[in-house]
Every structure is written in structure tokens, then in C-alpha cells.
PDB file of N, CA and C in Angstrom:
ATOM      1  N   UNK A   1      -2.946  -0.352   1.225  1.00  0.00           N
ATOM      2  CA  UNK A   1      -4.354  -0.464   0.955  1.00  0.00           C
ATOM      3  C   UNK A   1      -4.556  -1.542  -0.105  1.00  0.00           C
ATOM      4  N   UNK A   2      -5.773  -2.032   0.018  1.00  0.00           N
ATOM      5  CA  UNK A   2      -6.290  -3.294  -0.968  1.00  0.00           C
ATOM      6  C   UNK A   2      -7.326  -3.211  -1.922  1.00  0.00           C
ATOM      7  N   UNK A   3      -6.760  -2.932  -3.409  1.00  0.00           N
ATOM      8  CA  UNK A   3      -8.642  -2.569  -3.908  1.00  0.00           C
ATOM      9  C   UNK A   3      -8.834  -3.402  -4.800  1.00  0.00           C
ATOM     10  N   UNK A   4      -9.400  -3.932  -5.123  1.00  0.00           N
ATOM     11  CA  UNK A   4     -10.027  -4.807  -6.529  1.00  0.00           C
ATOM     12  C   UNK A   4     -10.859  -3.909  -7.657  1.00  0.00           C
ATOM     13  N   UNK A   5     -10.392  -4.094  -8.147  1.00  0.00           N
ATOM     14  CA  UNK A   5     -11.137  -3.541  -9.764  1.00  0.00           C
ATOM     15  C   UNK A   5     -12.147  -4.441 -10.356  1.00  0.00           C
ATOM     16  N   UNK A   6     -13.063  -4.856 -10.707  1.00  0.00           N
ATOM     17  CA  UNK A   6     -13.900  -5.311 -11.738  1.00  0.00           C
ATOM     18  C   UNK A   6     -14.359  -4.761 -12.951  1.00  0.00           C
ATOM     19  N   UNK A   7     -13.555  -4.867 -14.158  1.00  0.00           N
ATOM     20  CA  UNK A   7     -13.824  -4.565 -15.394  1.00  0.00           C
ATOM     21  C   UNK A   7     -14.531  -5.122 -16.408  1.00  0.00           C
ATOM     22  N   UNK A   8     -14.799  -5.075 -17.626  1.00  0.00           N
ATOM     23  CA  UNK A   8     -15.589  -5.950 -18.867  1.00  0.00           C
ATOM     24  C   UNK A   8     -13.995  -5.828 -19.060  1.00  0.00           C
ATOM     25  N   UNK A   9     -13.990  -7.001 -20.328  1.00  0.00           N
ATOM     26  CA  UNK A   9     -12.839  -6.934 -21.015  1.00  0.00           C
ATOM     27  C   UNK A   9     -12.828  -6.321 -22.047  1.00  0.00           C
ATOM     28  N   UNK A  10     -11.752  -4.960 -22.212  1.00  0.00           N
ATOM     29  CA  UNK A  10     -11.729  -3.886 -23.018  1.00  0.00           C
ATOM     30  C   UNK A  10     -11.706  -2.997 -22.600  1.00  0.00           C
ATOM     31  N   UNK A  11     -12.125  -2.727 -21.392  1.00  0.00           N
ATOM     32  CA  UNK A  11     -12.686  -1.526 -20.635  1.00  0.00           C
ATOM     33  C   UNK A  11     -11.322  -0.828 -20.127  1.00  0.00           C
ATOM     34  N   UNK A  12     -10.990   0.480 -20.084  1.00  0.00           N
ATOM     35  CA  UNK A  12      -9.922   1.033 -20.027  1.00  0.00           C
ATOM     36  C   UNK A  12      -9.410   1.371 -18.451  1.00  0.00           C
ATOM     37  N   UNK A  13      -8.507   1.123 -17.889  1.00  0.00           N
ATOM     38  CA  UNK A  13      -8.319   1.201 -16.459  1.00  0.00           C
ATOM     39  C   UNK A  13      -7.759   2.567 -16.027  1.00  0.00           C
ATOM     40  N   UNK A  14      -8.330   2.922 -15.356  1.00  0.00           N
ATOM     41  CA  UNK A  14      -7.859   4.545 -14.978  1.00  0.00           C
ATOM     42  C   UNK A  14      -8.404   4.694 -13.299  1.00  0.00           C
ATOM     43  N   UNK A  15      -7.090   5.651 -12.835  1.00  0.00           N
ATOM     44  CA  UNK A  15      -7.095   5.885 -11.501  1.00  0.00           C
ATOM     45  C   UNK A  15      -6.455   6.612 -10.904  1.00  0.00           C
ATOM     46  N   UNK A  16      -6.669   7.629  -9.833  1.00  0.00           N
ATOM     47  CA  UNK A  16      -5.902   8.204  -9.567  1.00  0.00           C
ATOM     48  C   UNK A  16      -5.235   7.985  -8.162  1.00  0.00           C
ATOM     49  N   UNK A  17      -3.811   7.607  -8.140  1.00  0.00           N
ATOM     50  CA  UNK A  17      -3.210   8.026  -6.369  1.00  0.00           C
ATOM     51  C   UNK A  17      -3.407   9.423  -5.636  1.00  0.00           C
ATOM     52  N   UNK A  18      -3.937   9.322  -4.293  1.00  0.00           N
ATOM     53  CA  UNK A  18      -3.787  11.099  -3.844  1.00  0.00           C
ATOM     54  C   UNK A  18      -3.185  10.349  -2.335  1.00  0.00           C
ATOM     55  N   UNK A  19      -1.957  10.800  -2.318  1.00  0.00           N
ATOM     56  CA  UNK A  19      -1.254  11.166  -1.290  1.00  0.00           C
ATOM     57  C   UNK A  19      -1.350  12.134   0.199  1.00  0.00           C
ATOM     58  N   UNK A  20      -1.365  12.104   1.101  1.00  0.00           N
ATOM     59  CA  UNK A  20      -2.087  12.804   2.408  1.00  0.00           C
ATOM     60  C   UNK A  20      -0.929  13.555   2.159  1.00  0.00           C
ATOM     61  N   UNK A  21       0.093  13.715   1.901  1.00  0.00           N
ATOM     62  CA  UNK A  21       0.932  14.755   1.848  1.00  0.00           C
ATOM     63  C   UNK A  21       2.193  14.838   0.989  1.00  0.00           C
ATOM     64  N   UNK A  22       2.769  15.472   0.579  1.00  0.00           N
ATOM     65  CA  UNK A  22       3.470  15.729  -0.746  1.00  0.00           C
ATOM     66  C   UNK A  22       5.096  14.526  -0.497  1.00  0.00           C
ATOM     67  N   UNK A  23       5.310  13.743  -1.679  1.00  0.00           N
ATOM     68  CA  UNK A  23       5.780  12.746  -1.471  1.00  0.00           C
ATOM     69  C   UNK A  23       6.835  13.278  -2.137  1.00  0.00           C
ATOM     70  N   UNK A  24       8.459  12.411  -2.213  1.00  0.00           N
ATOM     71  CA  UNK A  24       9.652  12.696  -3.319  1.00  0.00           C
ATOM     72  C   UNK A  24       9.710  11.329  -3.787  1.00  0.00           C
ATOM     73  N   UNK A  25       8.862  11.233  -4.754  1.00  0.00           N
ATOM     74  CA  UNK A  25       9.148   9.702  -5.621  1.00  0.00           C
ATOM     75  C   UNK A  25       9.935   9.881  -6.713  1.00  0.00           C
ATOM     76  N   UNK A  26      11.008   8.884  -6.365  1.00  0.00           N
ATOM     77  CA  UNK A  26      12.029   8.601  -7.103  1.00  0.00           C
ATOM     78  C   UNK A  26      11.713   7.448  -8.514  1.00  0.00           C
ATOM     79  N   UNK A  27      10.740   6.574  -8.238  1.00  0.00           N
ATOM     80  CA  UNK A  27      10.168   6.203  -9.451  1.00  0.00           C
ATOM     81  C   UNK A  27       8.842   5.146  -8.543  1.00  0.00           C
ATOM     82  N   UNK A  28       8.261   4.969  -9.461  1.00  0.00           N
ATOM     83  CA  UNK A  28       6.952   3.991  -9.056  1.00  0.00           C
ATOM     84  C   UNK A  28       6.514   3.234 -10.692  1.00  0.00           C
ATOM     85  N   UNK A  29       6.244   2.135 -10.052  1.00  0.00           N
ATOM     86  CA  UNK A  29       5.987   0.783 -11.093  1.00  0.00           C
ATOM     87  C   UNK A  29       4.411   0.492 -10.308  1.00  0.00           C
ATOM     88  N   UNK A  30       3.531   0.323 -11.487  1.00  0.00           N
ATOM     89  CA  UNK A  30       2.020  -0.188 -11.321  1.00  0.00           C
ATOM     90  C   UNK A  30       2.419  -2.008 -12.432  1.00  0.00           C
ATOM     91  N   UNK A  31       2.692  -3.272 -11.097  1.00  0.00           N
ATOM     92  CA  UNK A  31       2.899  -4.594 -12.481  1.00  0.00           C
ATOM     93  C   UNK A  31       1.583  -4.965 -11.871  1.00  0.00           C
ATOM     94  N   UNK A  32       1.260  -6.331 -13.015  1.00  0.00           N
ATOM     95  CA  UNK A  32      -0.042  -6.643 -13.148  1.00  0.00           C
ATOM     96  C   UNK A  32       0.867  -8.412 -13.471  1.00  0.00           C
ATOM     97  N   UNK A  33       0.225  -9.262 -12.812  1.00  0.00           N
ATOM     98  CA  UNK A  33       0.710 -10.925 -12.840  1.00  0.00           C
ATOM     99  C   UNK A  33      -0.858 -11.169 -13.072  1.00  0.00           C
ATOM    100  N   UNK A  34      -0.330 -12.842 -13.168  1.00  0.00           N
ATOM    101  CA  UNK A  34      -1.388 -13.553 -12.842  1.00  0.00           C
ATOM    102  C   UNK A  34      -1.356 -14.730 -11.560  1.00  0.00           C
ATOM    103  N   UNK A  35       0.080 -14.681 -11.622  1.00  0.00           N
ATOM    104  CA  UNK A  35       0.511 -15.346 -10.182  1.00  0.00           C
ATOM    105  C   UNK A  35       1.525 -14.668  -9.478  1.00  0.00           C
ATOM    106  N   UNK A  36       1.507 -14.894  -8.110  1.00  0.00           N
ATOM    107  CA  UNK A  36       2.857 -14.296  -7.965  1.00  0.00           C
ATOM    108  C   UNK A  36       4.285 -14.920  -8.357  1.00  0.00           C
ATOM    109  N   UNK A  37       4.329 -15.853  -8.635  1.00  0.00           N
ATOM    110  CA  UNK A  37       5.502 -16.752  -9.098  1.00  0.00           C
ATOM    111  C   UNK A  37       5.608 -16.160 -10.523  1.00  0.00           C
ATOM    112  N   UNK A  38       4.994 -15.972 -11.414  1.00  0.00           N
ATOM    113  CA  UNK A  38       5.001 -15.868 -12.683  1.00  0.00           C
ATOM    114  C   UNK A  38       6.533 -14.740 -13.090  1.00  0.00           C
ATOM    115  N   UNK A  39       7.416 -15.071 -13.502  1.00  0.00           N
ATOM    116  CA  UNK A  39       8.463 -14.216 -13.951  1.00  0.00           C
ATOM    117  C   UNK A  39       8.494 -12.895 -14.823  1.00  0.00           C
ATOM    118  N   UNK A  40       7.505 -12.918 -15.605  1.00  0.00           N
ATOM    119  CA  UNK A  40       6.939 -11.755 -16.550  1.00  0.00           C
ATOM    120  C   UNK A  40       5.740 -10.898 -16.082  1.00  0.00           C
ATOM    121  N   UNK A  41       5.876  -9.733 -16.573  1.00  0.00           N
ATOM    122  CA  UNK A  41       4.429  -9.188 -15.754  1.00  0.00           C
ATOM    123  C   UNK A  41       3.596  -9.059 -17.204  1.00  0.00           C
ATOM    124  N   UNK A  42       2.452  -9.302 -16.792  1.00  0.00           N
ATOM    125  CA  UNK A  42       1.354  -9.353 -17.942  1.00  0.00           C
ATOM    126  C   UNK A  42       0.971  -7.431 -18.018  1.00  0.00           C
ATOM    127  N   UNK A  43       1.271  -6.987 -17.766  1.00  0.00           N
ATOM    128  CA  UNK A  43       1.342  -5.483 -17.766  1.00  0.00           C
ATOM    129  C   UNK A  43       2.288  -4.482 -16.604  1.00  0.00           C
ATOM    130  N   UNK A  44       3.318  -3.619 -16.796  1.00  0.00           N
ATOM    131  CA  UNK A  44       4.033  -3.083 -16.360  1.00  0.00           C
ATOM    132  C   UNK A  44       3.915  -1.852 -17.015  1.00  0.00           C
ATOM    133  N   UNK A  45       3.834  -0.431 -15.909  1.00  0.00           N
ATOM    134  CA  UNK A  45       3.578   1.184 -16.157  1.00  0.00           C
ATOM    135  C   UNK A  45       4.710   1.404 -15.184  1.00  0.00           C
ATOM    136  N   UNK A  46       5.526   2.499 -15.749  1.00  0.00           N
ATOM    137  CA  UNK A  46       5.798   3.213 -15.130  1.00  0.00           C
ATOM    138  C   UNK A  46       5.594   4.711 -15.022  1.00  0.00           C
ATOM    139  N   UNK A  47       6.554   5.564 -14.439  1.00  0.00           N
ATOM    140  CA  UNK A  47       6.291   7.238 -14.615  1.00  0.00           C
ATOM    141  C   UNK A  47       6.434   7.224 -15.814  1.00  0.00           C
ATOM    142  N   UNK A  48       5.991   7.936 -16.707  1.00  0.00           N
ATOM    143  CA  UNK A  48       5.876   8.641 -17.958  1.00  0.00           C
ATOM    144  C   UNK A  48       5.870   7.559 -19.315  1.00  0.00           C
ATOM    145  N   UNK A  49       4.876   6.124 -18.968  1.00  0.00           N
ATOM    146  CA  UNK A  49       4.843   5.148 -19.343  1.00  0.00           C
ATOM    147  C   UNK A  49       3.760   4.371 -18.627  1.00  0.00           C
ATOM    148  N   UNK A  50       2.251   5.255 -18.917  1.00  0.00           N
ATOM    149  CA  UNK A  50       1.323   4.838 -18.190  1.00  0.00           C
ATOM    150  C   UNK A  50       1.016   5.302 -16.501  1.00  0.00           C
ATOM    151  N   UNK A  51       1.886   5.737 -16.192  1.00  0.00           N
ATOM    152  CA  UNK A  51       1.904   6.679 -14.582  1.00  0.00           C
ATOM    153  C   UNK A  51       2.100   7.830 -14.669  1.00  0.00           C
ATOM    154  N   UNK A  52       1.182   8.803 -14.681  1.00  0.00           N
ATOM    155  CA  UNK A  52       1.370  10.566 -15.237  1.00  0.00           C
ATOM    156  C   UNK A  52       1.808  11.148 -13.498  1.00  0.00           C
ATOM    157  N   UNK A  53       2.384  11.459 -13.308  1.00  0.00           N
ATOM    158  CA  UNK A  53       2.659  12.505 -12.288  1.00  0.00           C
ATOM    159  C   UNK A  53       1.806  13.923 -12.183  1.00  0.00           C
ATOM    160  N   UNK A  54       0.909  13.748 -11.215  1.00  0.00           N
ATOM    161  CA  UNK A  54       0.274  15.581 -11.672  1.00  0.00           C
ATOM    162  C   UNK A  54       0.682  16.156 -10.770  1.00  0.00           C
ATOM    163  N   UNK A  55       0.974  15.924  -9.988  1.00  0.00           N
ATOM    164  CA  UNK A  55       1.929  16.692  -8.685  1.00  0.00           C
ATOM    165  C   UNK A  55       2.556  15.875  -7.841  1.00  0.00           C
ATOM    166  N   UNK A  56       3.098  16.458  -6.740  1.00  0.00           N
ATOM    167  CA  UNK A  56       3.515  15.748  -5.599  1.00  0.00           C
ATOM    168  C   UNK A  56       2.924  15.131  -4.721  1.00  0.00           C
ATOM    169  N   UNK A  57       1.327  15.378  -4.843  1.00  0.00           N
ATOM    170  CA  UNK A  57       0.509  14.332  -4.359  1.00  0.00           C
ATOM    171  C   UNK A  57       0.013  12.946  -4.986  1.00  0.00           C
ATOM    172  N   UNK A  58      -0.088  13.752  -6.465  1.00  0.00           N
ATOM    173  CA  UNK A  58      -1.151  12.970  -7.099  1.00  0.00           C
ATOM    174  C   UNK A  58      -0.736  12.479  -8.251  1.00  0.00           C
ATOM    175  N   UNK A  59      -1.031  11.077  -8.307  1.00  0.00           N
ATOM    176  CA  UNK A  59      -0.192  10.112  -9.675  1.00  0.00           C
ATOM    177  C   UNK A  59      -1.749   9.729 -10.182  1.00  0.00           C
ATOM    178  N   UNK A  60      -1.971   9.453 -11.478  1.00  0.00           N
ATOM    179  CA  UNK A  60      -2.588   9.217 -12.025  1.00  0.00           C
ATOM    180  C   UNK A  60      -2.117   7.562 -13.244  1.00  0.00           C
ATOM    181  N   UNK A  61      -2.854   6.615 -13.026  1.00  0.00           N
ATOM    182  CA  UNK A  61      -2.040   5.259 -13.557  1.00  0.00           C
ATOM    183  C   UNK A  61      -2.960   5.032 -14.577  1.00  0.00           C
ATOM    184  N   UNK A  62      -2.587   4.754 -15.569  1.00  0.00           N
ATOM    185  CA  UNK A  62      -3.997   4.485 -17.189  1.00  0.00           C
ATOM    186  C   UNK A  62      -3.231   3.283 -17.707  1.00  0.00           C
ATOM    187  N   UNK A  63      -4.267   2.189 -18.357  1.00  0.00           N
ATOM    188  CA  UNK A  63      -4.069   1.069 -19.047  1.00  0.00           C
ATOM    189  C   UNK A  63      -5.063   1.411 -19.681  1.00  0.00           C
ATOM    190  N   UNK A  64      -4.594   1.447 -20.908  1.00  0.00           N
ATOM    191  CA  UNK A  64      -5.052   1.989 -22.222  1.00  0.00           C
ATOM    192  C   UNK A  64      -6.231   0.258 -22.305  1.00  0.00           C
ATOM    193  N   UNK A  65      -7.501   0.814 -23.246  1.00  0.00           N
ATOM    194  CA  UNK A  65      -8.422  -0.395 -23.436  1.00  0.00           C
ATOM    195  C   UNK A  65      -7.993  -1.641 -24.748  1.00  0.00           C
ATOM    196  N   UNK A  66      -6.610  -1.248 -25.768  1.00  0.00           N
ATOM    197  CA  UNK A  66      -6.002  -2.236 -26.531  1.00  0.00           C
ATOM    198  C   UNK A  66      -5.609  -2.841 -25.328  1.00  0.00           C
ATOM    199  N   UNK A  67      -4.884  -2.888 -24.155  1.00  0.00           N
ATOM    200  CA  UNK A  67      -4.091  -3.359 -23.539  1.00  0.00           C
ATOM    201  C   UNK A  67      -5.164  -4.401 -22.570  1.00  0.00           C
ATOM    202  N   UNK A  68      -5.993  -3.721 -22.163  1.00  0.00           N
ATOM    203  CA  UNK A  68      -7.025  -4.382 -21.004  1.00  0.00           C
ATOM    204  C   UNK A  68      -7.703  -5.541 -22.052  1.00  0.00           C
ATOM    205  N   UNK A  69      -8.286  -5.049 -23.356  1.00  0.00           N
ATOM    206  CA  UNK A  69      -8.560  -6.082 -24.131  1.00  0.00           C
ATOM    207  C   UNK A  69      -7.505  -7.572 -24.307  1.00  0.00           C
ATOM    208  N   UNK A  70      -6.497  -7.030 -24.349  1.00  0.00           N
ATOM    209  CA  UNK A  70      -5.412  -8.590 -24.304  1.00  0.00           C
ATOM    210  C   UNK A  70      -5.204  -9.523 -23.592  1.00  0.00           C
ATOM    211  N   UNK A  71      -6.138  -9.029 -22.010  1.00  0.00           N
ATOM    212  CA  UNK A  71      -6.075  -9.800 -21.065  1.00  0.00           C
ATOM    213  C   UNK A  71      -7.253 -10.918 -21.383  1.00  0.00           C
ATOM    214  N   UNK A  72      -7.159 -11.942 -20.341  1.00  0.00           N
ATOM    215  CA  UNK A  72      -7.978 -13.083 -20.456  1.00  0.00           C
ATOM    216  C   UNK A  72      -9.139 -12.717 -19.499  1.00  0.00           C
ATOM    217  N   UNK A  73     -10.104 -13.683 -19.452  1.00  0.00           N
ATOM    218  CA  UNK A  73     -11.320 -13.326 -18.386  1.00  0.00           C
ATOM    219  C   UNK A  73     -10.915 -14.246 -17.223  1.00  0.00           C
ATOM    220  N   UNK A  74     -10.132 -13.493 -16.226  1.00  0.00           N
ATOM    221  CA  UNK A  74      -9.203 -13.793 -14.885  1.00  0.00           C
ATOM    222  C   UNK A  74      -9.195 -13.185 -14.106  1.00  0.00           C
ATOM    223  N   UNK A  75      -8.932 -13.643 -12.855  1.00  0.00           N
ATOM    224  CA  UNK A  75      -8.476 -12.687 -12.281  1.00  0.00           C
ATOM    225  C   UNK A  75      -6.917 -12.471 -11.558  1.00  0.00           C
ATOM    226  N   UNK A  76      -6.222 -11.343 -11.677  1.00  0.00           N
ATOM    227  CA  UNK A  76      -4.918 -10.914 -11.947  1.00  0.00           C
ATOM    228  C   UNK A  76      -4.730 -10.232 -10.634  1.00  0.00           C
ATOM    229  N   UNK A  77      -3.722 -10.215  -9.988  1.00  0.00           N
ATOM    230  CA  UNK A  77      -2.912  -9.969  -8.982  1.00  0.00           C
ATOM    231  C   UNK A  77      -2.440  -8.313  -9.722  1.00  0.00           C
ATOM    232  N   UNK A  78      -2.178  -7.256  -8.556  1.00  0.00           N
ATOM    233  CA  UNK A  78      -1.695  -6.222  -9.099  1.00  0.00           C
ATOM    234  C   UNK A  78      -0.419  -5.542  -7.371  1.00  0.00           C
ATOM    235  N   UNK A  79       0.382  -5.098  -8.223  1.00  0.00           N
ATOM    236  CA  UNK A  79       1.238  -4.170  -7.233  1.00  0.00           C
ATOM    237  C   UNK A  79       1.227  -2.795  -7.115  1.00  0.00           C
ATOM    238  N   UNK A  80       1.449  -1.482  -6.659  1.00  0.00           N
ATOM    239  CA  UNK A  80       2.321  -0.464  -7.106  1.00  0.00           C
ATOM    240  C   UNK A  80       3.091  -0.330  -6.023  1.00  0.00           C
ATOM    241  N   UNK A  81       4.500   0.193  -6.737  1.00  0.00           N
ATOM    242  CA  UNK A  81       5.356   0.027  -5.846  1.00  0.00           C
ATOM    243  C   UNK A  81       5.856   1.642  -6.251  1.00  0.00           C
ATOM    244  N   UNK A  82       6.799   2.579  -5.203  1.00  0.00           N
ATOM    245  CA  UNK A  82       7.418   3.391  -5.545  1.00  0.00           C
ATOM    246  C   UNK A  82       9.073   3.346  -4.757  1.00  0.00           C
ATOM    247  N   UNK A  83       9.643   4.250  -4.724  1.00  0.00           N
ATOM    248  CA  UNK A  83      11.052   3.954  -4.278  1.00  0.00           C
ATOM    249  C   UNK A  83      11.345   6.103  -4.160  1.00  0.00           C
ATOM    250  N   UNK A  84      11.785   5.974  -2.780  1.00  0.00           N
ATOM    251  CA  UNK A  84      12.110   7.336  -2.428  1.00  0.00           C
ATOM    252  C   UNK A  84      13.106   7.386  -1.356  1.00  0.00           C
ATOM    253  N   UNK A  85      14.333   8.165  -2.061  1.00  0.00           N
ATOM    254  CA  UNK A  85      15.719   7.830  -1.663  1.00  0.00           C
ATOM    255  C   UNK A  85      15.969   6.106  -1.538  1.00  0.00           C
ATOM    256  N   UNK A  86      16.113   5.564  -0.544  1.00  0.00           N
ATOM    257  CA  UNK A  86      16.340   4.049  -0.136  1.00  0.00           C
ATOM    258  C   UNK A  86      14.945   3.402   0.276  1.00  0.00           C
ATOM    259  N   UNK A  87      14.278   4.198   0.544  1.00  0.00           N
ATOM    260  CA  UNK A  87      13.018   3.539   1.027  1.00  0.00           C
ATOM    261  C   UNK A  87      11.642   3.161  -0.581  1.00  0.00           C
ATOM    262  N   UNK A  88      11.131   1.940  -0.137  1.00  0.00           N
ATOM    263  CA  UNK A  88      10.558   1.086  -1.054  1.00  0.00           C
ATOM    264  C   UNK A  88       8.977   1.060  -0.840  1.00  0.00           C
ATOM    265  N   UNK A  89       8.288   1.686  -0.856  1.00  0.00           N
ATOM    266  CA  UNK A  89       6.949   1.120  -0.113  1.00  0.00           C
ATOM    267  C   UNK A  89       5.697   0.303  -1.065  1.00  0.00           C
ATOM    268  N   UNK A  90       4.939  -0.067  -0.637  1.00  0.00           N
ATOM    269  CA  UNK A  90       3.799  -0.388  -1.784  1.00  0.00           C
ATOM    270  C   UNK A  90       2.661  -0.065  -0.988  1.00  0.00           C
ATOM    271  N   UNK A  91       2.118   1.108  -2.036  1.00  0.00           N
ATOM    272  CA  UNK A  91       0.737   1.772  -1.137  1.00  0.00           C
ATOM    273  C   UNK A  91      -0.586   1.057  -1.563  1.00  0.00           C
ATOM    274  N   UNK A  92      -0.532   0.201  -2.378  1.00  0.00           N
ATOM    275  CA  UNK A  92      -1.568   0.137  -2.992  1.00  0.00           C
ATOM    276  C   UNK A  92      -1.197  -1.341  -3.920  1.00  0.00           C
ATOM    277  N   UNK A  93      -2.228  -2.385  -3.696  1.00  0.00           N
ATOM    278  CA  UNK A  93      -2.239  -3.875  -4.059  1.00  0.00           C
ATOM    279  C   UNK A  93      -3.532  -4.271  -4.307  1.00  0.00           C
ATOM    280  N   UNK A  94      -4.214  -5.181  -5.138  1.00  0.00           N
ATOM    281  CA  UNK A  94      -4.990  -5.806  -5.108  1.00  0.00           C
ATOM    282  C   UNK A  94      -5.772  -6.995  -6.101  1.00  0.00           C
ATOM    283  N   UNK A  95      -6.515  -6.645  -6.630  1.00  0.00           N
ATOM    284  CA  UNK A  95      -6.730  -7.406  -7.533  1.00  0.00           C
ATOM    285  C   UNK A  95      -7.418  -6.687  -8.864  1.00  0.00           C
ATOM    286  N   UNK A  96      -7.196  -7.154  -9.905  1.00  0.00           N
ATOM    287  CA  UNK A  96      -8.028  -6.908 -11.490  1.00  0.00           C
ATOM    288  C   UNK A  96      -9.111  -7.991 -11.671  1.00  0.00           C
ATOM    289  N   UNK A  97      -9.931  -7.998 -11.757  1.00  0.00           N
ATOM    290  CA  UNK A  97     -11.354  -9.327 -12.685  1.00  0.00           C
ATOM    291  C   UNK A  97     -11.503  -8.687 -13.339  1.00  0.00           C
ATOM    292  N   UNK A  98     -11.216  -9.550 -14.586  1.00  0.00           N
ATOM    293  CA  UNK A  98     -12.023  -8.935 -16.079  1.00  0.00           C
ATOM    294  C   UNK A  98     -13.077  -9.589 -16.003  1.00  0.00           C
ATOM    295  N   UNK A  99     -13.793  -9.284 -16.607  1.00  0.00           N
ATOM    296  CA  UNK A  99     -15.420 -10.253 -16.714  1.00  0.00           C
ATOM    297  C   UNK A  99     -15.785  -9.813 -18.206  1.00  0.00           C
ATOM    298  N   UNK A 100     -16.375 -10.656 -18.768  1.00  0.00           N
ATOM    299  CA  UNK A 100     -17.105 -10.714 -20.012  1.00  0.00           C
ATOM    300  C   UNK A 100     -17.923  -9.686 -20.088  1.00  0.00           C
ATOM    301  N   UNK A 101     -17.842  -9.499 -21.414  1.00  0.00           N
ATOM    302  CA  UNK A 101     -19.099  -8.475 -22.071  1.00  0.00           C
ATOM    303  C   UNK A 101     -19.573  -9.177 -23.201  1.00  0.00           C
ATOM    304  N   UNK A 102     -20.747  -8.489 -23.410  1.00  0.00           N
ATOM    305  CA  UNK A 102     -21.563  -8.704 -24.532  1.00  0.00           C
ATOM    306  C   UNK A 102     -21.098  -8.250 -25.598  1.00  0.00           C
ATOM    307  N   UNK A 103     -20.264  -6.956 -25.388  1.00  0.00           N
ATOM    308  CA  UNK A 103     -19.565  -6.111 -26.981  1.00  0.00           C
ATOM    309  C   UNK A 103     -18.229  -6.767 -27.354  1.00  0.00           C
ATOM    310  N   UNK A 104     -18.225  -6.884 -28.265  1.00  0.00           N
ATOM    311  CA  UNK A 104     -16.557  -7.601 -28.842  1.00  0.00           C
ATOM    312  C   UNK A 104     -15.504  -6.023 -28.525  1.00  0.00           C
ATOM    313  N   UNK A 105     -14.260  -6.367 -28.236  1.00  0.00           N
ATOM    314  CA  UNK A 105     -13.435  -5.970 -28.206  1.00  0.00           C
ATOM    315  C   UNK A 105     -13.857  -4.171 -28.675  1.00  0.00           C
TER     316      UNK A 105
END
């Protein structure tokens, strides 16, 4: 699936995954680029590091608003990826726009 976010800059990113049926994730990474070439990720979560697990359906992913504030007014490429046994999937891609606000940081 493909979603785009549109935020102010500062604004805190929160979301939840719900799964059609109970998954065995072995780990899952939410990175955040600005290109895909770019070697560093301008934000990287994992499980218990910004990706809360609330069950076997349902992951919950938070970027705290210090963090969303650090970004530039861009727009950013995003992944999540998980990994269960050998298998790799990515359920979920799209894009971040920060956009300006009127309130400082």
C-alpha cells in the first residue's frame, strides 16, 4: 500500500498498522530518506524504538515532534519493512511533506 502523510513541521507522526490477520514478525524497520540513493536514513524506528507492538495484528509507529521538527520543508520518501522467518515484505511505502507553519518549532 501507498500513503502520503502531509504534516506542519513539528507535528508529531503517529499511526497505526492493522493486519487482516495475526502475523509472526520477526522484526520491522519504519526508514525515512530523502532519496533513494541516499546511504543514511534521515529517520529509522524500529520494534521497541519507535514501533510499539500491541498485538499480533497491530503495530503502532510514532516519530516523536523533536524529531519531525529536524526535518526540512521536503518531501521524504518512506519504507516499512518487516522480516518473518526468511520472508521480507514491505506493506506499506510512501511519502512524508512537511509543510510550513506559522508556529515556530
Amino acid at each position: 500500500m501507498i500513503k502520503t502523510f502531509i504534516l506542519k513541521k513539528g507535528d508529531q507522526l503517529s499511526f497505526k498498522m492493522t493486519f487482516m490477520q495475526p502475523v509472526q514478525i520477526d522484526s520491522m524497520e519504519f526508514g525515512v530518506k530523502k532519496e533513494y540513493t541516499d546511504e543514511e536514513f534521515t529517520i529509522l524506528k524500529t520494534i521497541g524504538n519507535g514501533i510499539l507492538r500491541i498485538d499480533s495484528q497491530n503495530y503502532q509507529v510514532l516519530v516523536s515532534s523533536d524529531e519531525m521538527n529536524n526535518l526540512d520543508i521536503f518531501s521524504y520518501i518512506y519504507d516499512i519493512r518487516y522480516r518473518s522467518g526468511n520472508a521480507i515484505k514491505t506493506p506499506l511505502s510512501g511519502k512524508i511533506i512537511i509543510k510550513e507553519s506559522v508556529f515556530d518549532g
